[in-house]
PDB file of N, CA and C in Angstrom:
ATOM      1  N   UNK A   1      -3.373 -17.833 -18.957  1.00  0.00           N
ATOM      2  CA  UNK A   1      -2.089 -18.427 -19.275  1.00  0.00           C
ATOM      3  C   UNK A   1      -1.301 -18.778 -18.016  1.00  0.00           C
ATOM      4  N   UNK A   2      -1.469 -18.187 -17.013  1.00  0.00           N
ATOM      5  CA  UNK A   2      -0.769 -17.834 -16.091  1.00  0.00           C
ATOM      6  C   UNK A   2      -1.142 -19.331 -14.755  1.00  0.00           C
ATOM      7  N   UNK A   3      -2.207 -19.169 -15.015  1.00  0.00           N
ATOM      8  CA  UNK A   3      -3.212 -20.101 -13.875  1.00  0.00           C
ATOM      9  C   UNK A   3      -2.947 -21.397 -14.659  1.00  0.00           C
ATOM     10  N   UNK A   4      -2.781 -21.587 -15.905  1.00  0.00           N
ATOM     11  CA  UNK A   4      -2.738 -23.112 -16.717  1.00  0.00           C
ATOM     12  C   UNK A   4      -0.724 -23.526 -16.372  1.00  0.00           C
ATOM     13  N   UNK A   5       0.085 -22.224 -16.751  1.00  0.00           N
ATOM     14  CA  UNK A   5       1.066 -22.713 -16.631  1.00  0.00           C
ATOM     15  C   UNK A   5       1.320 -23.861 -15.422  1.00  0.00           C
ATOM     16  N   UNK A   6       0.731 -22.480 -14.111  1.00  0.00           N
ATOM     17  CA  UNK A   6       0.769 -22.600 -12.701  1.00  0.00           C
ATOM     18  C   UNK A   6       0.149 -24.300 -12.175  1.00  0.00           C
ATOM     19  N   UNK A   7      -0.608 -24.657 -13.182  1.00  0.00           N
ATOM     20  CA  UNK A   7      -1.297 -25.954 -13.016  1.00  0.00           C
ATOM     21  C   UNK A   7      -2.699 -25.665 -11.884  1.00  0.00           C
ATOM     22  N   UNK A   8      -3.064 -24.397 -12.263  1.00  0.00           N
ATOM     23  CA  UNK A   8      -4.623 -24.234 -11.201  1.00  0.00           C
ATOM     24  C   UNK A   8      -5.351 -24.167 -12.159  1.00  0.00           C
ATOM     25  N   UNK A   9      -6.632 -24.908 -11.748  1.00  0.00           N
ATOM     26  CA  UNK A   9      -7.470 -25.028 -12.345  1.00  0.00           C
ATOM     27  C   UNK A   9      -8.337 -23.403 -13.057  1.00  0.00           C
ATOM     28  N   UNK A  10      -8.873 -22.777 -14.120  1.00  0.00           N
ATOM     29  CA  UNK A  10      -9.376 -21.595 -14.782  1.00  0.00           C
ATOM     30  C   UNK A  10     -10.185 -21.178 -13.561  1.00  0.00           C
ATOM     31  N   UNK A  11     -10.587 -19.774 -13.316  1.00  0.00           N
ATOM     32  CA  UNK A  11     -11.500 -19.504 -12.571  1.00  0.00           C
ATOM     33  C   UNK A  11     -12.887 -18.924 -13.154  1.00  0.00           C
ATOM     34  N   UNK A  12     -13.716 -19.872 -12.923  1.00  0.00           N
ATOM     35  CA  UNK A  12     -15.456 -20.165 -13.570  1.00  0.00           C
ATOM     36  C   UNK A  12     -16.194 -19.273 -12.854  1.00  0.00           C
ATOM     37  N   UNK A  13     -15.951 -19.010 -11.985  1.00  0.00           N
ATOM     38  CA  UNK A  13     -16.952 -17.863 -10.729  1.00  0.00           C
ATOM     39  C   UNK A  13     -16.894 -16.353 -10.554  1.00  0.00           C
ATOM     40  N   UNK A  14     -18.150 -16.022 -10.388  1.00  0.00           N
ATOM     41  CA  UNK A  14     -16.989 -14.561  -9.754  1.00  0.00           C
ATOM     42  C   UNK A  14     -18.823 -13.948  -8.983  1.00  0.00           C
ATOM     43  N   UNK A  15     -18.225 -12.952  -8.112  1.00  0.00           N
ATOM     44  CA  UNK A  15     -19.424 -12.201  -7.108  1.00  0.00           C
ATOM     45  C   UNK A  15     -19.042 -11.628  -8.003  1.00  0.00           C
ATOM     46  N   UNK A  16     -20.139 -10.205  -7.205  1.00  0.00           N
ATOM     47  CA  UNK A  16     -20.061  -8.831  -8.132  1.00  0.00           C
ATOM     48  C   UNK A  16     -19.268  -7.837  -7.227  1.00  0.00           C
ATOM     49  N   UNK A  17     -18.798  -6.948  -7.711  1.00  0.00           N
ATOM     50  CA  UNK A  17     -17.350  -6.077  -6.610  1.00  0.00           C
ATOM     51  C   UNK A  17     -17.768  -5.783  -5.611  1.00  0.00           C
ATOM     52  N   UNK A  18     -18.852  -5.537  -5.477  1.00  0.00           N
ATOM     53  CA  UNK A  18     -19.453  -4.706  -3.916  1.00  0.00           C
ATOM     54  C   UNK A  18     -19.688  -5.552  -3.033  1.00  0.00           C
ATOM     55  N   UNK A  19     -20.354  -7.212  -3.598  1.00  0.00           N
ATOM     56  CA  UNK A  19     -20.504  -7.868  -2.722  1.00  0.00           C
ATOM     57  C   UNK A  19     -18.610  -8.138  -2.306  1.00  0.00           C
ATOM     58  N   UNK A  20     -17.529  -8.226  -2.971  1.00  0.00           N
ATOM     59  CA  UNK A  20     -16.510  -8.612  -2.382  1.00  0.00           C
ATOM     60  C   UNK A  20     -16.248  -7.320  -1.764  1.00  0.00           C
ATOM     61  N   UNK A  21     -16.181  -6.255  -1.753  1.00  0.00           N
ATOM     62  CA  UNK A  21     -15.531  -5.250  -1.322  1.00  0.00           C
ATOM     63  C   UNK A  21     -16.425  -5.204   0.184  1.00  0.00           C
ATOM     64  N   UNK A  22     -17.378  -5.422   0.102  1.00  0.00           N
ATOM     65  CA  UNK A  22     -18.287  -5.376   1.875  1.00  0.00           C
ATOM     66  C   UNK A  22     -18.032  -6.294   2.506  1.00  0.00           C
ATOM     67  N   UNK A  23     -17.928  -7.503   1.518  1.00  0.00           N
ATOM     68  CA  UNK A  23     -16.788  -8.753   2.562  1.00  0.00           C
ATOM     69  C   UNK A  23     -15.801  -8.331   3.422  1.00  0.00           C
ATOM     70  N   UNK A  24     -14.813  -7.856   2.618  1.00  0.00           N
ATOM     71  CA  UNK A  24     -13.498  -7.340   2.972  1.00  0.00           C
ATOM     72  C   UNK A  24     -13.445  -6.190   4.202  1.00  0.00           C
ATOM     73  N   UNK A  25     -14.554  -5.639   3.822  1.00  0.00           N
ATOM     74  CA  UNK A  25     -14.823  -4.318   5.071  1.00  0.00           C
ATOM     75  C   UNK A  25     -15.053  -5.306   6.213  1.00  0.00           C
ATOM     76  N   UNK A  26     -16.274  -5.993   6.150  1.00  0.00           N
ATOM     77  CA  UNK A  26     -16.403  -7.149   7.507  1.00  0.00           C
ATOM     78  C   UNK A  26     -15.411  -7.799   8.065  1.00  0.00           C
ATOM     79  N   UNK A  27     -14.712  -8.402   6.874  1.00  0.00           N
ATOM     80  CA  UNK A  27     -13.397  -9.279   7.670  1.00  0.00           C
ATOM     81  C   UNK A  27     -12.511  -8.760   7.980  1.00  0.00           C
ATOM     82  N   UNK A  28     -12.378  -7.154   7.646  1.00  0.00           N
ATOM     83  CA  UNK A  28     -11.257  -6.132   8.447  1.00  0.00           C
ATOM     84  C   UNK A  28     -11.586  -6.386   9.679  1.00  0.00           C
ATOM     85  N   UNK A  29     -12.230  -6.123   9.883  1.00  0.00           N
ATOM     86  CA  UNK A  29     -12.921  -5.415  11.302  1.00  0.00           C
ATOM     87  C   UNK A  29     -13.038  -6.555  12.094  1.00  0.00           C
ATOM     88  N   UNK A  30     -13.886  -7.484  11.810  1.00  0.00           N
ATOM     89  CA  UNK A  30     -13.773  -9.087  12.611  1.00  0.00           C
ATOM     90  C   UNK A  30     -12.524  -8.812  12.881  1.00  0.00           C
ATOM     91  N   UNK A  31     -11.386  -9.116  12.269  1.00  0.00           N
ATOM     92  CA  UNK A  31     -10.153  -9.662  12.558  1.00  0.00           C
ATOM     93  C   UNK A  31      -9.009  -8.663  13.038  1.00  0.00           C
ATOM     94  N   UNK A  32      -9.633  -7.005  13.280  1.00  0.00           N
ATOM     95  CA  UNK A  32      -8.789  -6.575  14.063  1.00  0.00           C
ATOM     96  C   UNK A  32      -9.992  -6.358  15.437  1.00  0.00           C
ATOM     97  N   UNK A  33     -11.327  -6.788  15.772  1.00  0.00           N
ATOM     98  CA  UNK A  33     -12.321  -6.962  16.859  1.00  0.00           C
ATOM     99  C   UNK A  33     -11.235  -8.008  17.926  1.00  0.00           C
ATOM    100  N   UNK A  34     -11.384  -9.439  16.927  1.00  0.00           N
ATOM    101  CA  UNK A  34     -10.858 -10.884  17.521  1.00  0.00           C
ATOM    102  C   UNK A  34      -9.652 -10.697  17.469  1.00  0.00           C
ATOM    103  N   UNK A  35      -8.593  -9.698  17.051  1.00  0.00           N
ATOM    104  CA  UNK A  35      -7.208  -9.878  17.128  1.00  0.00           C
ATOM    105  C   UNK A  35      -6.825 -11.082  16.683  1.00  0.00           C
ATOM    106  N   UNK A  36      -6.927 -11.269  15.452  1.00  0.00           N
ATOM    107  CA  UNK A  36      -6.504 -12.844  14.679  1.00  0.00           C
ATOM    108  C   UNK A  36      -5.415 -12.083  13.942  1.00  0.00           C
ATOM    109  N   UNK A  37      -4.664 -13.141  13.912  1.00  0.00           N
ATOM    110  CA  UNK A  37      -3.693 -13.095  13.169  1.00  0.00           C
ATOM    111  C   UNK A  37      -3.316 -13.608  11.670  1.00  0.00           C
ATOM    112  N   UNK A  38      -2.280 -12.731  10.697  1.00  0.00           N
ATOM    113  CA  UNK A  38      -2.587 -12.752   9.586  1.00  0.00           C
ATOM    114  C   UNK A  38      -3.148 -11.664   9.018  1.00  0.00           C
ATOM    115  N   UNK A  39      -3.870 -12.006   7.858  1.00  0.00           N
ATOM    116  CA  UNK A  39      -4.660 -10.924   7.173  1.00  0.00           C
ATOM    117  C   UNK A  39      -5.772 -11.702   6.896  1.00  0.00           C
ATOM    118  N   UNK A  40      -7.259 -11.035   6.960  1.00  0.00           N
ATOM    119  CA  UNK A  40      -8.314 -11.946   6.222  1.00  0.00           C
ATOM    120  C   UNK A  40      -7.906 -12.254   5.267  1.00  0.00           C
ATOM    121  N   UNK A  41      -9.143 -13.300   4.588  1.00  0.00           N
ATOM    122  CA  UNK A  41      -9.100 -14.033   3.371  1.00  0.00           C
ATOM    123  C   UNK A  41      -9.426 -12.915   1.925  1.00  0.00           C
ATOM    124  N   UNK A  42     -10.542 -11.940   2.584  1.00  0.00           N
ATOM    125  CA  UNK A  42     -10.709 -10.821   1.701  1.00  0.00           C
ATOM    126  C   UNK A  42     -10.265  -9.735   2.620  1.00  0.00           C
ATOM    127  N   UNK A  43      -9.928  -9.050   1.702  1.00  0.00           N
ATOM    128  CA  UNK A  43     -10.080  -7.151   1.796  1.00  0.00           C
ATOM    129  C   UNK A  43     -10.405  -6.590   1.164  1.00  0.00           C
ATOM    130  N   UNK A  44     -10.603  -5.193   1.461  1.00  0.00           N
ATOM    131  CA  UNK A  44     -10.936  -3.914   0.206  1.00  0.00           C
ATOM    132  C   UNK A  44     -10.191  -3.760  -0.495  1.00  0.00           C
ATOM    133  N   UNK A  45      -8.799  -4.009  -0.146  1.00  0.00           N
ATOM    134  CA  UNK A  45      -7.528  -3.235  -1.162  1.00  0.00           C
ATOM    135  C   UNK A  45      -7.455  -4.849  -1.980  1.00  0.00           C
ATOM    136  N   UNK A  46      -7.834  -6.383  -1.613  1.00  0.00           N
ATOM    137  CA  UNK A  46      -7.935  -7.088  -2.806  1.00  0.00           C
ATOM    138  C   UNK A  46      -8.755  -7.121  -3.270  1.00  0.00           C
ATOM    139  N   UNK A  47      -9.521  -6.440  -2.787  1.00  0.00           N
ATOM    140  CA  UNK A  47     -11.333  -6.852  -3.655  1.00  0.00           C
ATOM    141  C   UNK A  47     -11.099  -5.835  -5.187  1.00  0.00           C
ATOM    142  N   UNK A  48     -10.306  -4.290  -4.605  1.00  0.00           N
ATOM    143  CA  UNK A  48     -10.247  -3.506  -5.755  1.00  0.00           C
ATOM    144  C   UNK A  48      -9.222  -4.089  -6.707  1.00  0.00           C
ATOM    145  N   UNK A  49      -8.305  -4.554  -6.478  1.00  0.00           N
ATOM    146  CA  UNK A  49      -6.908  -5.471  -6.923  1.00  0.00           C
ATOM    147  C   UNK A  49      -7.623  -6.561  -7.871  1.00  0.00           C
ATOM    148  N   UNK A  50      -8.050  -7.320  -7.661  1.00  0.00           N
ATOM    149  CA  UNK A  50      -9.059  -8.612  -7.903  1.00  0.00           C
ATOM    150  C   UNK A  50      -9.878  -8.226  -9.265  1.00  0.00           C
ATOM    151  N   UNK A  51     -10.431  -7.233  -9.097  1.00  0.00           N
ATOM    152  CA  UNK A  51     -11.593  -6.514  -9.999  1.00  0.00           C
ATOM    153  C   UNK A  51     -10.762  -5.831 -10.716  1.00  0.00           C
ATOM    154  N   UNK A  52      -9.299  -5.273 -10.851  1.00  0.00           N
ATOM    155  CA  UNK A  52      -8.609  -4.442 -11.856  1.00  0.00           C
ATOM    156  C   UNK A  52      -8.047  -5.205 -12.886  1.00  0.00           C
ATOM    157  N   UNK A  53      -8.480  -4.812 -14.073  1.00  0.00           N
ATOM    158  CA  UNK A  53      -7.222  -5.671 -14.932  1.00  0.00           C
ATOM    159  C   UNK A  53      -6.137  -5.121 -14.485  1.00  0.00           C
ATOM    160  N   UNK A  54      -4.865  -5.481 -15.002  1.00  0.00           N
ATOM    161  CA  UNK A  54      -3.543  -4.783 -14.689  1.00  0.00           C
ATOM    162  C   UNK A  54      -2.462  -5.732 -16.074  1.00  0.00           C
ATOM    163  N   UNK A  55      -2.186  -4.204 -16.922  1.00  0.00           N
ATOM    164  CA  UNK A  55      -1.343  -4.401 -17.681  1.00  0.00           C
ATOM    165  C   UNK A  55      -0.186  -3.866 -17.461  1.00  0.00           C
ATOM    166  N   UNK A  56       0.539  -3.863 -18.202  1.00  0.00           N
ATOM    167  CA  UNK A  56       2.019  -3.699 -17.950  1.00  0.00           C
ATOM    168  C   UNK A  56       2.814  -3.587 -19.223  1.00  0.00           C
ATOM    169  N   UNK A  57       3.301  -1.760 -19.176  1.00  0.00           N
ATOM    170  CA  UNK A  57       3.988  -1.892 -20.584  1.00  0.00           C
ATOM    171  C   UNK A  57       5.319  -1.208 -20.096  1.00  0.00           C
ATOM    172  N   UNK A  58       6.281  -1.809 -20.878  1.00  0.00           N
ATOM    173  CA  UNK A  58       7.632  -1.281 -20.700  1.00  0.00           C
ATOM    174  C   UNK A  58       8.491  -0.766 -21.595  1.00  0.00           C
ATOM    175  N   UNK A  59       7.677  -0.476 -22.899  1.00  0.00           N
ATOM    176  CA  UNK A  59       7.989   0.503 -23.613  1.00  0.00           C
ATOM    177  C   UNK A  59       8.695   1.653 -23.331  1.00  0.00           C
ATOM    178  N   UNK A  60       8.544   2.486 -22.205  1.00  0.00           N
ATOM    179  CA  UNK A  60       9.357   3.583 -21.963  1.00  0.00           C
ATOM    180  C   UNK A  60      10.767   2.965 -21.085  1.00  0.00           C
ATOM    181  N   UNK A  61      10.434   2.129 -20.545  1.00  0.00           N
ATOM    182  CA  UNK A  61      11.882   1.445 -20.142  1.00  0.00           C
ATOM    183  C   UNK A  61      12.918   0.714 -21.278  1.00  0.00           C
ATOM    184  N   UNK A  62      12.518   0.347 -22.356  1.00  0.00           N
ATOM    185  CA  UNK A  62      13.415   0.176 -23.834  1.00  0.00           C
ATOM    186  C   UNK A  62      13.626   1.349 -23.960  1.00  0.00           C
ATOM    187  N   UNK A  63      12.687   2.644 -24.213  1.00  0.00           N
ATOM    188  CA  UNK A  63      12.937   3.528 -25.067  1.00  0.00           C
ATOM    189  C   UNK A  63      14.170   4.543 -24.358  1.00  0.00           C
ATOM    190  N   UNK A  64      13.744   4.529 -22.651  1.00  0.00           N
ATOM    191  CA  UNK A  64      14.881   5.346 -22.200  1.00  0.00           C
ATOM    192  C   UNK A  64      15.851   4.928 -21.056  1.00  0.00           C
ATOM    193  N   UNK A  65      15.892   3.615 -20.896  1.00  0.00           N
ATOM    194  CA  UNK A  65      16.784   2.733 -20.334  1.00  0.00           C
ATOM    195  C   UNK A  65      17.685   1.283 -20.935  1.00  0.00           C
ATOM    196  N   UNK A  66      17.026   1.624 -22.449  1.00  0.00           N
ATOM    197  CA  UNK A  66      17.709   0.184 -23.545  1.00  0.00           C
ATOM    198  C   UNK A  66      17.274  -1.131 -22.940  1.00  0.00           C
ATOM    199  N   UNK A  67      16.537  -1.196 -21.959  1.00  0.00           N
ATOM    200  CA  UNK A  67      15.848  -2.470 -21.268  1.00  0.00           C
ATOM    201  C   UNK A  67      15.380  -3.931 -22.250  1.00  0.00           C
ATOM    202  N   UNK A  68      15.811  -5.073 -22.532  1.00  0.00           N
ATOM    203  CA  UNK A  68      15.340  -5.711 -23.062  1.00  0.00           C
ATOM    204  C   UNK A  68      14.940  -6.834 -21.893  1.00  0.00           C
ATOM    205  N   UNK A  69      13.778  -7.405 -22.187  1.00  0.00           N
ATOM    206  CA  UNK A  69      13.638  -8.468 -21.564  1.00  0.00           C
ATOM    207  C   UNK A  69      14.749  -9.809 -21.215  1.00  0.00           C
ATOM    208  N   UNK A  70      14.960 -10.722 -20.513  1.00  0.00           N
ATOM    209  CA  UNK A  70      15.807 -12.003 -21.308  1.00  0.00           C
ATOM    210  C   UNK A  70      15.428 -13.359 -21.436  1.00  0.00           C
ATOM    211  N   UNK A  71      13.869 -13.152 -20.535  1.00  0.00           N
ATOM    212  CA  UNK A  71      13.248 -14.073 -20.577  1.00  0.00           C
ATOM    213  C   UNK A  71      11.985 -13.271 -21.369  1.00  0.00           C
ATOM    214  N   UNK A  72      11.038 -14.517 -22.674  1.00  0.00           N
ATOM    215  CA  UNK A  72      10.373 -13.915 -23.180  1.00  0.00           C
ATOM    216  C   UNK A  72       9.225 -14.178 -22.259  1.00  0.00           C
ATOM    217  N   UNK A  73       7.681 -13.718 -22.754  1.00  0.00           N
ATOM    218  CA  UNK A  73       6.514 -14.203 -21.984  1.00  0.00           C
ATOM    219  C   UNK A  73       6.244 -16.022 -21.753  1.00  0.00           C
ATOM    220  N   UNK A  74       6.658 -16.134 -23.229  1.00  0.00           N
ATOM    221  CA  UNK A  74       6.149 -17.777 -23.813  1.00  0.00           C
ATOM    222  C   UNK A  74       7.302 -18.351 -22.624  1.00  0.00           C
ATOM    223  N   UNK A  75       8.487 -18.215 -22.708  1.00  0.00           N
ATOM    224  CA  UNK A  75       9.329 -18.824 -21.860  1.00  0.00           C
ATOM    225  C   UNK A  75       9.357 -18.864 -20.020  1.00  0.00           C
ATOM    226  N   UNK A  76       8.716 -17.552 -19.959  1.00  0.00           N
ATOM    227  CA  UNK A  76       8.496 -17.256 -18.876  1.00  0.00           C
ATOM    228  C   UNK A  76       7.317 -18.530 -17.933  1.00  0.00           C
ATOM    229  N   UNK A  77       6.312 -18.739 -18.656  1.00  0.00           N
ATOM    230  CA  UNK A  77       5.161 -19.192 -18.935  1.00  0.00           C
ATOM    231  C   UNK A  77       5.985 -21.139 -18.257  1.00  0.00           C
ATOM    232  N   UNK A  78       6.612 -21.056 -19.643  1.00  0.00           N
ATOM    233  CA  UNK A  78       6.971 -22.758 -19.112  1.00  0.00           C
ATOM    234  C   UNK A  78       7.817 -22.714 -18.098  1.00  0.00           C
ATOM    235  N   UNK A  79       9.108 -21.793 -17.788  1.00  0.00           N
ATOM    236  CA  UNK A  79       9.742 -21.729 -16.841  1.00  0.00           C
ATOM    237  C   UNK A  79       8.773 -22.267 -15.548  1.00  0.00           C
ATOM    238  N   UNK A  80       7.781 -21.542 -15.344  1.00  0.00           N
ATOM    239  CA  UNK A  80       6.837 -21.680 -14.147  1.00  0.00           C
ATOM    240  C   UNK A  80       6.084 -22.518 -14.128  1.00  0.00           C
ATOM    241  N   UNK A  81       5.501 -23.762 -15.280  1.00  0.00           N
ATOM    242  CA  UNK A  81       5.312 -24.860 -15.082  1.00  0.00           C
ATOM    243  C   UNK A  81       6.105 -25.847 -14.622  1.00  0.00           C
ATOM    244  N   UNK A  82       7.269 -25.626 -14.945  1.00  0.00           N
ATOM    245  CA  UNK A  82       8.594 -26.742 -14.975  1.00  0.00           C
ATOM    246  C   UNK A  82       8.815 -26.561 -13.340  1.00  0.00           C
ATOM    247  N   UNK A  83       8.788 -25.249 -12.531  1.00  0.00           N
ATOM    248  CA  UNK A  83       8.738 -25.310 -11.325  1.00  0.00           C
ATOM    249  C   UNK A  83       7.608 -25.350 -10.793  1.00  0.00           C
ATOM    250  N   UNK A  84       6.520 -25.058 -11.051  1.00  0.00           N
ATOM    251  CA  UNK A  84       5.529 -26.095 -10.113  1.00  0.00           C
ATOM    252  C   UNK A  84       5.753 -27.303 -10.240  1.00  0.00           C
ATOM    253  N   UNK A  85       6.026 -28.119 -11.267  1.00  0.00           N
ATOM    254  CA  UNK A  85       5.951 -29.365 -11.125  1.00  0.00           C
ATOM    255  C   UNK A  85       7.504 -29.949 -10.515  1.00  0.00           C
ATOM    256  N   UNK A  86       8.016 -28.811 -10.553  1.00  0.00           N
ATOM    257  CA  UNK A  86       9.207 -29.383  -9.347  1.00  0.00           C
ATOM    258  C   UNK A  86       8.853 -29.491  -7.782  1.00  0.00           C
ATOM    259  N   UNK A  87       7.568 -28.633  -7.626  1.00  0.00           N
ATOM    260  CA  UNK A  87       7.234 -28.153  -6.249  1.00  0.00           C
ATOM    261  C   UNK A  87       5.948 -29.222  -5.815  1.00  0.00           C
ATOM    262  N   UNK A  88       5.852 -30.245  -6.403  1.00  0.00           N
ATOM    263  CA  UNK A  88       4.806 -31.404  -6.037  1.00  0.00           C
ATOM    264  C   UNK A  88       3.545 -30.823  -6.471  1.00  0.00           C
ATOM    265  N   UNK A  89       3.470 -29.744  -6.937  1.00  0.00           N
ATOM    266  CA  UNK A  89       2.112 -29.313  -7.192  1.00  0.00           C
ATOM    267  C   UNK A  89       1.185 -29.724  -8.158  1.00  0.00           C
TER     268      UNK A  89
END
């Protein structure tokens, strides 16, 4: 939902975790060897990030902070099309 709002194309590919996570070990190290600047393209801490789903419930924040959202998901969703396509993207 997120990647369609965003206007990027679905992602069709994927390695398997270890091959990204040994990437990430290599391009640590290259890039604090060569002193480059930035962060590699991979790491370990995105390779594990990458490979996690990650949900998100806020149920205990209604239940013991009265928290309501004010933007819903669906709205949220077009909000962030309407600004990519403000952003030339």
């Amino acid at each position: 939902d997120m990647l369609v709002a965003a206007g990027v194309p679905p992602v069709d590919k994927s390695i398997p975790y270890g091959v990204a996570y040994a990437a990430g070990a290599v391009l640590e190290v290259a890039w604090r060897a060569l002193r480059l600047q930035g962060e590699p393209p991979m790491t370990r801490f995105l390779a594990e990030q990458l490979s996690t789903p990650h949900w998100y419930d806020i149920s205990a924040a209604r239940r013991d902070l009265g928290y309501a959202p004010q933007v819903s998901y669906a709205e949220g969703m077009r909000r962030l099309q309407r600004w990519v396509a403000g952003q030339g993207t």
